[in-house]
PDB file of N, CA and C in Angstrom:
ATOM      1  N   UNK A   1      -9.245 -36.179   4.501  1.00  0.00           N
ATOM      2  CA  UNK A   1      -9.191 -36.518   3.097  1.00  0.00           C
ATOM      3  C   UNK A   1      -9.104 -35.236   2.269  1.00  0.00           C
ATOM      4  N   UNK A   2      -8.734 -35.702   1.228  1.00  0.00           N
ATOM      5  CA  UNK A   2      -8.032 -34.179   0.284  1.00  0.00           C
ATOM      6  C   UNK A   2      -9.422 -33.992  -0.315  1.00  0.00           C
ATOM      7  N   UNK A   3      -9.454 -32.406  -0.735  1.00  0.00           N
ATOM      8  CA  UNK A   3     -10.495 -32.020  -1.043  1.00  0.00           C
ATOM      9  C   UNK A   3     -10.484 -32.062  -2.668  1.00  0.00           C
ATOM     10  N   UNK A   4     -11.770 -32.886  -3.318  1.00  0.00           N
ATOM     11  CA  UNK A   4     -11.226 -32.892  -4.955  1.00  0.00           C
ATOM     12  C   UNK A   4     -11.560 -31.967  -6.118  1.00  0.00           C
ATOM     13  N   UNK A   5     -10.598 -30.776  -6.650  1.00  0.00           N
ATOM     14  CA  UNK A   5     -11.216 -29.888  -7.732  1.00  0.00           C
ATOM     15  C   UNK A   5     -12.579 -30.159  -8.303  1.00  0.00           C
ATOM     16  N   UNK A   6     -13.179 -29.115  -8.409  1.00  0.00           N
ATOM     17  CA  UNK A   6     -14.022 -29.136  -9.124  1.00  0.00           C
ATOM     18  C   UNK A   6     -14.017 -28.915 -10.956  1.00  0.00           C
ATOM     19  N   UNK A   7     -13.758 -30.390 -11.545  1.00  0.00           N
ATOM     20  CA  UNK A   7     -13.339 -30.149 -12.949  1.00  0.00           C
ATOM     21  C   UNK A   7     -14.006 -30.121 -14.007  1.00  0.00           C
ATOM     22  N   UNK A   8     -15.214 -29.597 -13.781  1.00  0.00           N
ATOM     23  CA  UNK A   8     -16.398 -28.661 -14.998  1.00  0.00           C
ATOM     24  C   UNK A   8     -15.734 -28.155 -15.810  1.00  0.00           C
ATOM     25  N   UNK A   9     -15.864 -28.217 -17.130  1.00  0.00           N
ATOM     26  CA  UNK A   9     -15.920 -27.213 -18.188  1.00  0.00           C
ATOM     27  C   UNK A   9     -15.392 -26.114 -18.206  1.00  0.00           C
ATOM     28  N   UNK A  10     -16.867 -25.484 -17.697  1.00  0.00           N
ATOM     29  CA  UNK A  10     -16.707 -24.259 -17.213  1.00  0.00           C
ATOM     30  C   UNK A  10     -15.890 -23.690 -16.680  1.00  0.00           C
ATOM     31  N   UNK A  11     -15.081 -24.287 -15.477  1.00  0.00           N
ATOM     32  CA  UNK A  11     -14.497 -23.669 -14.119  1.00  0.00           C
ATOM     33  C   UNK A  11     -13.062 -24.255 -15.050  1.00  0.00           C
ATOM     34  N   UNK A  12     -12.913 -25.379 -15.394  1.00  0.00           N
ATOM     35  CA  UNK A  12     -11.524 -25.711 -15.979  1.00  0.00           C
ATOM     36  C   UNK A  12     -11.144 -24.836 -16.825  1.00  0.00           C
ATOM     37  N   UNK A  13     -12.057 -23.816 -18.087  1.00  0.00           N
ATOM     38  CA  UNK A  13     -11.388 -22.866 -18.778  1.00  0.00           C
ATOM     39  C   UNK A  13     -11.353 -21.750 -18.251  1.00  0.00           C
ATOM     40  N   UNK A  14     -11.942 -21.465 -17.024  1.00  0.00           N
ATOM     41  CA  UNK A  14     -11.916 -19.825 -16.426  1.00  0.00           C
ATOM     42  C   UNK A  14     -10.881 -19.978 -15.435  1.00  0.00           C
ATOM     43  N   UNK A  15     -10.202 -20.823 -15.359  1.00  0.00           N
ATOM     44  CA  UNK A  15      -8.686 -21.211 -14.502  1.00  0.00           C
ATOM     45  C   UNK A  15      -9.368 -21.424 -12.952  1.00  0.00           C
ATOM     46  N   UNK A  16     -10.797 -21.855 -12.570  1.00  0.00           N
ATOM     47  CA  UNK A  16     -11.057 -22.285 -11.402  1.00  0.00           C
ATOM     48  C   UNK A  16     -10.660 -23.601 -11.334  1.00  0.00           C
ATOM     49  N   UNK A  17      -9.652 -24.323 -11.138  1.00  0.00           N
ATOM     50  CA  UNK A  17      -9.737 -25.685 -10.609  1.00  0.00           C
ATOM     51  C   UNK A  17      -9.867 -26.191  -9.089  1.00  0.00           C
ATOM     52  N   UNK A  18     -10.123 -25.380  -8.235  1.00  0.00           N
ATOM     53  CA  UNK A  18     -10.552 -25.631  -7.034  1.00  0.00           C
ATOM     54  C   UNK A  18     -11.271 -24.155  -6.289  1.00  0.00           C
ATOM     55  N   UNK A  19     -12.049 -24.826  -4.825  1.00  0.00           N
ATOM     56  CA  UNK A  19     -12.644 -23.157  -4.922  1.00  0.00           C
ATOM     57  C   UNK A  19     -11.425 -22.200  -3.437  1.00  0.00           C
ATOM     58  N   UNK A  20     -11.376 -21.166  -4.294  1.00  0.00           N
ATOM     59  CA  UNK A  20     -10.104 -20.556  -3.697  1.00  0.00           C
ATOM     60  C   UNK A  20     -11.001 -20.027  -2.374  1.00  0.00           C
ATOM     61  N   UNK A  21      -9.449 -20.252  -1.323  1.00  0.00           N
ATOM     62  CA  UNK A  21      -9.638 -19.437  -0.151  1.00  0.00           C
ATOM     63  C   UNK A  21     -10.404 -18.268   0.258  1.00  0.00           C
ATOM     64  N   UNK A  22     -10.841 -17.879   1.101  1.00  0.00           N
ATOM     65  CA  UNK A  22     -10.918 -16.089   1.515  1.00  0.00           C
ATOM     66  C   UNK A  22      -9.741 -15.749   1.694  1.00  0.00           C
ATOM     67  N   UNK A  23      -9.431 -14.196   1.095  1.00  0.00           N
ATOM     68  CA  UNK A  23      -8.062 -13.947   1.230  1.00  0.00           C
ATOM     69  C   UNK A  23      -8.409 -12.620   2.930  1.00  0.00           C
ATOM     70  N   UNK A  24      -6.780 -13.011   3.778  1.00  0.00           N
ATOM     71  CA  UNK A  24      -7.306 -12.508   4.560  1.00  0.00           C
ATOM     72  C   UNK A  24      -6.914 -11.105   4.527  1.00  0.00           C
ATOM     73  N   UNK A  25      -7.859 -10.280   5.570  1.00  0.00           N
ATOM     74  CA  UNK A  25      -8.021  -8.509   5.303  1.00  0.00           C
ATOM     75  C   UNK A  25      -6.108  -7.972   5.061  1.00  0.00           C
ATOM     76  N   UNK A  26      -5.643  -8.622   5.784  1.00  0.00           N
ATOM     77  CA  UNK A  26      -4.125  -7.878   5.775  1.00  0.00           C
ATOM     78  C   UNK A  26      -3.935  -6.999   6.965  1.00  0.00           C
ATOM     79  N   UNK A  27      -2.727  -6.357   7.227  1.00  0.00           N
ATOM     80  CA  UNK A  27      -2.437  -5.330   7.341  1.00  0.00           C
ATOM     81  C   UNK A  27      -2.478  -4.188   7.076  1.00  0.00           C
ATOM     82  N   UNK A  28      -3.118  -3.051   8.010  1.00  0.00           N
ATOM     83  CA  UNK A  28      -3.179  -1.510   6.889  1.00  0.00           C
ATOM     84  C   UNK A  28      -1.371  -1.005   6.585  1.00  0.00           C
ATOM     85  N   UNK A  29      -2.164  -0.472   5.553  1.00  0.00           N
ATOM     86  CA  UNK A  29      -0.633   0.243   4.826  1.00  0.00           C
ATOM     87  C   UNK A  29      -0.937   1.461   4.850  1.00  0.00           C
ATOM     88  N   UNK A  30       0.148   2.339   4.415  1.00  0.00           N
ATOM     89  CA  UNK A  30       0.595   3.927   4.702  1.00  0.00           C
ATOM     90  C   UNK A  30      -0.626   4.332   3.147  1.00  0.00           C
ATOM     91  N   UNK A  31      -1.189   5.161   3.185  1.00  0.00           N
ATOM     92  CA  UNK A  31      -1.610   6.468   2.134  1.00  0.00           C
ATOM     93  C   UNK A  31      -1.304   7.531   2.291  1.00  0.00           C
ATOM     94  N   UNK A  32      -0.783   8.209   1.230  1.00  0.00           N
ATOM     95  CA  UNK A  32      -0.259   9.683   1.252  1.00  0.00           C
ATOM     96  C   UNK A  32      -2.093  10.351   0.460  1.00  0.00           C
ATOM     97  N   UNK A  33      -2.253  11.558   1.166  1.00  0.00           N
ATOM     98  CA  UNK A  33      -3.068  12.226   0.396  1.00  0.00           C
ATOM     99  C   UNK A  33      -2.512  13.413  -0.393  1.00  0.00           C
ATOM    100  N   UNK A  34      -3.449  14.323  -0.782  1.00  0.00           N
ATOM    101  CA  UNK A  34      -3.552  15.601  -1.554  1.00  0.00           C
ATOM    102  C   UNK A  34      -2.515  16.574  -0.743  1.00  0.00           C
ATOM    103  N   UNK A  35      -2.720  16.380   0.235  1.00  0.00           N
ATOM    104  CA  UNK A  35      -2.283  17.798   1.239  1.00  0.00           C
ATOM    105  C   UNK A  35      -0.887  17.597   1.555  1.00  0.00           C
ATOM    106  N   UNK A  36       0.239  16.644   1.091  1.00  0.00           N
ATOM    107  CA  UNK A  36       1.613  16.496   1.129  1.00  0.00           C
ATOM    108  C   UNK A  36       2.298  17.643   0.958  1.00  0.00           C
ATOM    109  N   UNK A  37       3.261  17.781   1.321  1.00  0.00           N
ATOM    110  CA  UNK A  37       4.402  19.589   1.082  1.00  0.00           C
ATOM    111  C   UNK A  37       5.004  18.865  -0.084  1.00  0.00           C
ATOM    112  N   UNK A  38       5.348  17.243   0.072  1.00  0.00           N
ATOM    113  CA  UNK A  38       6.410  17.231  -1.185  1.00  0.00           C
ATOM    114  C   UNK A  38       5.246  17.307  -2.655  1.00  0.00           C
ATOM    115  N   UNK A  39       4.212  16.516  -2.825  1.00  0.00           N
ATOM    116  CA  UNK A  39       3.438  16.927  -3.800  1.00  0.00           C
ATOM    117  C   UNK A  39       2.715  18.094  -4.150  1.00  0.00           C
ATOM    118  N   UNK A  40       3.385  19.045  -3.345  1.00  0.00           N
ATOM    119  CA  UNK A  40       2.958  20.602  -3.098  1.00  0.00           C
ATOM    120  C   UNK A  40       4.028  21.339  -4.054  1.00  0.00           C
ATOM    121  N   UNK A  41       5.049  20.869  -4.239  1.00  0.00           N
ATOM    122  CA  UNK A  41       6.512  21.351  -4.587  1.00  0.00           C
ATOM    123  C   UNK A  41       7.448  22.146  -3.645  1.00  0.00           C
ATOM    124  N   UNK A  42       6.971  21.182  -2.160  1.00  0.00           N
ATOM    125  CA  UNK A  42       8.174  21.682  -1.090  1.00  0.00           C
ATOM    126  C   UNK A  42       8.752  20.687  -0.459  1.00  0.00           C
ATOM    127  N   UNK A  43      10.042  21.144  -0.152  1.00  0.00           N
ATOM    128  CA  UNK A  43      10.679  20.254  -0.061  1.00  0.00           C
ATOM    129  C   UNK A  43      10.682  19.129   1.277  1.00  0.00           C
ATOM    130  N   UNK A  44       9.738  18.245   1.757  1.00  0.00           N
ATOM    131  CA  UNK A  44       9.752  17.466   2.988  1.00  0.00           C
ATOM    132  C   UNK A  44       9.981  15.884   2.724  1.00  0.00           C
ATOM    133  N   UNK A  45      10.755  15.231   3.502  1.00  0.00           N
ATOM    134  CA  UNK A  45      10.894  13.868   3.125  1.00  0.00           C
ATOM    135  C   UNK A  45      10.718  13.425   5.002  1.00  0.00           C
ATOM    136  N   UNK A  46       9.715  13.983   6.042  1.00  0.00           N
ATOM    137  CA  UNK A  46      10.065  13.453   7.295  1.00  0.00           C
ATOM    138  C   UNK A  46       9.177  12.200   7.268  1.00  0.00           C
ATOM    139  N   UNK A  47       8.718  12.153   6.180  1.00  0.00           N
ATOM    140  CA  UNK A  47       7.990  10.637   6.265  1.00  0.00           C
ATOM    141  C   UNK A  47       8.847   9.413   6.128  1.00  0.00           C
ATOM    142  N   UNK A  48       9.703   9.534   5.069  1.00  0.00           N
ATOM    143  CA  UNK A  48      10.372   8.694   4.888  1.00  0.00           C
ATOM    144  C   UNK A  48      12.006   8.565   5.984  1.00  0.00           C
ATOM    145  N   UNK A  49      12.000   9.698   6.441  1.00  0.00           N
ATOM    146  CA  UNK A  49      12.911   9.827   7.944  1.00  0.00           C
ATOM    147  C   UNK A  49      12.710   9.015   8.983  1.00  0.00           C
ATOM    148  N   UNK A  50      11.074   8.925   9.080  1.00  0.00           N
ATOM    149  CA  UNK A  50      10.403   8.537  10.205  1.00  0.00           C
ATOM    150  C   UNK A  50      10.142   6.784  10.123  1.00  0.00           C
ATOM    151  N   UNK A  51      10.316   6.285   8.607  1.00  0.00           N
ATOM    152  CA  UNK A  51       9.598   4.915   8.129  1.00  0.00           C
ATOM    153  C   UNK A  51      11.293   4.067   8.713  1.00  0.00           C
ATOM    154  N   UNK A  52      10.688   3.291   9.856  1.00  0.00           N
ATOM    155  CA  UNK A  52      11.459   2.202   9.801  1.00  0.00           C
ATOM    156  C   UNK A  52      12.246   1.167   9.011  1.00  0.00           C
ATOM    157  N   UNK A  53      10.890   0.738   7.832  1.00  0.00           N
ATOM    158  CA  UNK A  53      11.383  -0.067   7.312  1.00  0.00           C
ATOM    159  C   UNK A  53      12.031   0.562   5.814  1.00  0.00           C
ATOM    160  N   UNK A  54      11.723   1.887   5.561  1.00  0.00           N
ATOM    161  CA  UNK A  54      12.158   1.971   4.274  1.00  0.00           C
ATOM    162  C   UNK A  54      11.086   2.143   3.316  1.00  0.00           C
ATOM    163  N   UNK A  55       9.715   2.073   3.556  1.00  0.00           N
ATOM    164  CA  UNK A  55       9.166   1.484   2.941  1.00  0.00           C
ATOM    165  C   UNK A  55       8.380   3.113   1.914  1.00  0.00           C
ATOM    166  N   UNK A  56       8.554   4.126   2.787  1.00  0.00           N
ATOM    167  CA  UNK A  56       8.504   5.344   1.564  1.00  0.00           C
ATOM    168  C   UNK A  56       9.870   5.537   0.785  1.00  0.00           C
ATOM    169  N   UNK A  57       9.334   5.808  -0.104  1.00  0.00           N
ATOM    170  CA  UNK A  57      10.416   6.242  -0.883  1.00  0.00           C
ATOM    171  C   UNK A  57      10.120   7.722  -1.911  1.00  0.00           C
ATOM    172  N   UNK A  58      11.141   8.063  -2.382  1.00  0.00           N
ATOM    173  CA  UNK A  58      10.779   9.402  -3.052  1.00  0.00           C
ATOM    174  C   UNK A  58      11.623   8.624  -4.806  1.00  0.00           C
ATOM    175  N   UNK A  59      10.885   9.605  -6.109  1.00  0.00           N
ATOM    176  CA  UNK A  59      10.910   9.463  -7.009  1.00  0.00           C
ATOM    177  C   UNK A  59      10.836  10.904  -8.005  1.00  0.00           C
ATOM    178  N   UNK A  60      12.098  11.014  -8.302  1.00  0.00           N
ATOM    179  CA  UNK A  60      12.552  12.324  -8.655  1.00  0.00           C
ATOM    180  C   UNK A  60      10.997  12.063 -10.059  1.00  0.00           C
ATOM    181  N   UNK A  61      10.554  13.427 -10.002  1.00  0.00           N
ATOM    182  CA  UNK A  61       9.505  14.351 -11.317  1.00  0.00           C
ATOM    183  C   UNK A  61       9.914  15.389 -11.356  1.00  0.00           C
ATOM    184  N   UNK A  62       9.266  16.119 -12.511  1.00  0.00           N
ATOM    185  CA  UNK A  62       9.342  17.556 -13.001  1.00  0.00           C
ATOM    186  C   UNK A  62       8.934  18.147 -11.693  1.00  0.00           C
ATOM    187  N   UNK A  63       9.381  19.075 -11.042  1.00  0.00           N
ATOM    188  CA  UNK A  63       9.036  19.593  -9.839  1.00  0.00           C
ATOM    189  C   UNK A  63       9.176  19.885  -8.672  1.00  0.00           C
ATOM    190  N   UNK A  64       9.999  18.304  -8.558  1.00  0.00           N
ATOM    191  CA  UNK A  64      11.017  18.081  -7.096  1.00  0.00           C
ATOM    192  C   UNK A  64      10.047  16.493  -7.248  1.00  0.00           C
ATOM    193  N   UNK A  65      10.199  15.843  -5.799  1.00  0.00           N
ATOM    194  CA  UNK A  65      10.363  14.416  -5.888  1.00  0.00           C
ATOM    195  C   UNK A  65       8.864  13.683  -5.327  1.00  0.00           C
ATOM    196  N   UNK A  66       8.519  13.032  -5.918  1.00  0.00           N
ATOM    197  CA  UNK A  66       6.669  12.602  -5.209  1.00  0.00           C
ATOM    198  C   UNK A  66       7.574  11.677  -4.565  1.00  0.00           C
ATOM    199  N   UNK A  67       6.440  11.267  -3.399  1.00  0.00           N
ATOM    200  CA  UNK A  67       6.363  10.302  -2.163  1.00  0.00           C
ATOM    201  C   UNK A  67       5.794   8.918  -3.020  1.00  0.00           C
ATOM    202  N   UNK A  68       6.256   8.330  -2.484  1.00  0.00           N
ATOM    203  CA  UNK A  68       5.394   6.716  -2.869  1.00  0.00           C
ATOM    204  C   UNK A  68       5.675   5.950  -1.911  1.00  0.00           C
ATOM    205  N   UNK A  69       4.517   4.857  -1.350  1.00  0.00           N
ATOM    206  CA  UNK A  69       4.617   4.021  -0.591  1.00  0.00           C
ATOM    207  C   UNK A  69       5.174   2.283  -1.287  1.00  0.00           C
ATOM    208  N   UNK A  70       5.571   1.617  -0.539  1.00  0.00           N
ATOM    209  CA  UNK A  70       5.814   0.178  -1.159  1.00  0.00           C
ATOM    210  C   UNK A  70       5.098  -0.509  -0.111  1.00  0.00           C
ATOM    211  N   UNK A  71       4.051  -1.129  -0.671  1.00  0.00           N
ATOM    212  CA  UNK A  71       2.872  -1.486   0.204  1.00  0.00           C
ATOM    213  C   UNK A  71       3.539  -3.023   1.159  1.00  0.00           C
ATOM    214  N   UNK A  72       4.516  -3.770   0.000  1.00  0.00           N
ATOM    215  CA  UNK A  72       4.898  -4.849   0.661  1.00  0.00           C
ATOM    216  C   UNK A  72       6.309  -4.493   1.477  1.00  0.00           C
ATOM    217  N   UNK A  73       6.427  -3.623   1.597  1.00  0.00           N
ATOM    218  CA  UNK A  73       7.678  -3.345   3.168  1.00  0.00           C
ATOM    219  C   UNK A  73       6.617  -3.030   3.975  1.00  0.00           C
ATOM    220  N   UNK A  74       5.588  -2.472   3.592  1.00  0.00           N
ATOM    221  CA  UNK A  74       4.577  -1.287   5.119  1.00  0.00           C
ATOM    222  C   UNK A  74       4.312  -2.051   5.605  1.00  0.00           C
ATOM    223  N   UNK A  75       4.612  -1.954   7.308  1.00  0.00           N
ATOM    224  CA  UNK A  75       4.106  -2.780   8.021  1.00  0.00           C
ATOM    225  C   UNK A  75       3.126  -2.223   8.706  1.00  0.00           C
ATOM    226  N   UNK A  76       2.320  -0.864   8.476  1.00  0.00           N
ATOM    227  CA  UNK A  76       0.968  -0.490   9.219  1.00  0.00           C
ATOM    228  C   UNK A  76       2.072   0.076  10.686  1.00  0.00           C
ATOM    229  N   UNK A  77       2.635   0.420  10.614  1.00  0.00           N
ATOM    230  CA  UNK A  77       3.395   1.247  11.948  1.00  0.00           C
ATOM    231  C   UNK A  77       2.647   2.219  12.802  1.00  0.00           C
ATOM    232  N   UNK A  78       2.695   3.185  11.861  1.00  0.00           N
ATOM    233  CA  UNK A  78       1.890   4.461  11.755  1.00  0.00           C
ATOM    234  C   UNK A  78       3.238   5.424  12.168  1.00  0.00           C
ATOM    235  N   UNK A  79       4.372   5.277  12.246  1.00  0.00           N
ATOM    236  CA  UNK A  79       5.400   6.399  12.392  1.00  0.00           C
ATOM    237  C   UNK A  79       5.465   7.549  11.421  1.00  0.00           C
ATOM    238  N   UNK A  80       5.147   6.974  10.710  1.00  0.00           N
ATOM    239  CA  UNK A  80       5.239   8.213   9.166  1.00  0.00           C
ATOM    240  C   UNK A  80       4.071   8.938   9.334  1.00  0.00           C
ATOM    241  N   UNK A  81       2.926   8.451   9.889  1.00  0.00           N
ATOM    242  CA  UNK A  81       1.901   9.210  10.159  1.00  0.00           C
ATOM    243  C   UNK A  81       1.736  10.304  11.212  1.00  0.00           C
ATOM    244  N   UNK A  82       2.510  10.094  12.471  1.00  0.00           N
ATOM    245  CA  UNK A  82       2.614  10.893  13.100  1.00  0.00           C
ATOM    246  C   UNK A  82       3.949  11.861  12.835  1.00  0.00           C
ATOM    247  N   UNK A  83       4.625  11.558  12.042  1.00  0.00           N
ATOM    248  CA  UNK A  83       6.114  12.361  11.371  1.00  0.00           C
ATOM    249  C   UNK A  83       5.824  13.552  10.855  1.00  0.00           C
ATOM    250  N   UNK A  84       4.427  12.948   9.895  1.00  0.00           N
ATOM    251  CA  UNK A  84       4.389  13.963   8.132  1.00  0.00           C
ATOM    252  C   UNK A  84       3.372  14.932   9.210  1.00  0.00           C
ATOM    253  N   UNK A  85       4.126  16.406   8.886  1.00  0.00           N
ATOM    254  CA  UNK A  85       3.722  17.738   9.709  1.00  0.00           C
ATOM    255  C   UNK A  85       2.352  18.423   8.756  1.00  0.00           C
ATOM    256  N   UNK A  86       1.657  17.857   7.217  1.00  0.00           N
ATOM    257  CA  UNK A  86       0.794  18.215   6.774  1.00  0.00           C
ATOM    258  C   UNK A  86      -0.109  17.320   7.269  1.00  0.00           C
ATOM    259  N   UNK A  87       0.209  16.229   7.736  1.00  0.00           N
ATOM    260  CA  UNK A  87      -1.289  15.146   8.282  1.00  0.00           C
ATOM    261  C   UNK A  87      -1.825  14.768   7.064  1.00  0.00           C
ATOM    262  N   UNK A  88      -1.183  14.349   6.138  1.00  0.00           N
ATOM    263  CA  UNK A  88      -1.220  14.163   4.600  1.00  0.00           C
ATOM    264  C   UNK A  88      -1.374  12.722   4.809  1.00  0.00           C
ATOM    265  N   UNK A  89      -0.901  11.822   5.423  1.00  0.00           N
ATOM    266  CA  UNK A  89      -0.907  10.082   5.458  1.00  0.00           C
ATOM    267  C   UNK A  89      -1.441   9.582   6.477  1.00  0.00           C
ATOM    268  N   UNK A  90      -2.658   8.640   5.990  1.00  0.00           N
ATOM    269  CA  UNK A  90      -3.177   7.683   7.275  1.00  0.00           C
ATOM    270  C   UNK A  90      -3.152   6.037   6.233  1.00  0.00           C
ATOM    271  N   UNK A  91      -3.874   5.701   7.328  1.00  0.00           N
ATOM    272  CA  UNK A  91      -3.458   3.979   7.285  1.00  0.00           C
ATOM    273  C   UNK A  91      -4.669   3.521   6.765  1.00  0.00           C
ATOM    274  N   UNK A  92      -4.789   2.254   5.967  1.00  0.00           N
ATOM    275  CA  UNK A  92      -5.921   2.093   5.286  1.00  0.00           C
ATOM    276  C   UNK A  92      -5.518   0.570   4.469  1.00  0.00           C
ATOM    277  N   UNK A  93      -6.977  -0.253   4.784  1.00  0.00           N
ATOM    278  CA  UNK A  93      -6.663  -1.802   4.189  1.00  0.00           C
ATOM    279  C   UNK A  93      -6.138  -1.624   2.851  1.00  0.00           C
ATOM    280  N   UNK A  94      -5.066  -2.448   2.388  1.00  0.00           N
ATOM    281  CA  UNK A  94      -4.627  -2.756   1.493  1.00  0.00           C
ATOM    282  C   UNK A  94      -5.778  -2.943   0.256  1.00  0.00           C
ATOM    283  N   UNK A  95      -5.792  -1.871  -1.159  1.00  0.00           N
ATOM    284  CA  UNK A  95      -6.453  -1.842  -1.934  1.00  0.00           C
ATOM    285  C   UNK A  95      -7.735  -0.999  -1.703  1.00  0.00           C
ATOM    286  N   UNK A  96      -7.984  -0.185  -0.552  1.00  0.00           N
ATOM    287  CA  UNK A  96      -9.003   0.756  -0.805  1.00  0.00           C
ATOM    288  C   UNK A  96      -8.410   1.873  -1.070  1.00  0.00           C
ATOM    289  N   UNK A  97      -9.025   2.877  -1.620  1.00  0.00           N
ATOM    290  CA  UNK A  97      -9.359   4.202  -2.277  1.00  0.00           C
ATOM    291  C   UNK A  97      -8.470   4.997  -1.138  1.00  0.00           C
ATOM    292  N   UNK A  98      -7.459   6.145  -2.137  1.00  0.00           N
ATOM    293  CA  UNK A  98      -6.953   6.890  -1.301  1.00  0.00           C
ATOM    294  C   UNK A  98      -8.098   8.216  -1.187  1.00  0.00           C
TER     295      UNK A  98
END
């Protein structure tokens, strides 16, 4: 049998109309840290050489080009991690602290 919202007041104006799932942990995704050559202002892109899916990308700044990850291509590989020659990127649940 279907499970029936809970339609309080309360929960109807705070947009609860039923009680939501646990969302699950995910997949880890790529983090770049501090210690990158390209956020250094040298020139390395072997991370994004190394990413299967595409999922680094570079984004021209004043300086030369920062690294950025796209969390929904990363599939938690870890190729880019063993690529990037500063040891600048490890893997880490989706939404914690770089």
């Amino acid at each position: 049998m279907a499970e029936t919202p809970d339609l309080k007041r309360r929960n109807f104006l705070l947009g609860r109309f039923a009680a939501e799932p646990p969302e699950p942990a995910g997949l880890p995704v790529a983090v770049i840290g501090q210690s990158c050559f390209a956020l250094r202002s040298v020139a390395c892109m072997s991370c994004r050489d190394a990413c299967p899916t595409g999922a680094v990308r570079f984004e021209l700044a004043i300086g030369g080009a920062r690294p950025r990850i796209l969390t929904d291509s990363c599939t938690g590989c870890g190729d880019c991690t063993q690529a990037c020659p500063a040891d600048a990127i490890r893997l880490a649940q989706p939404g914690e602290a770089a």
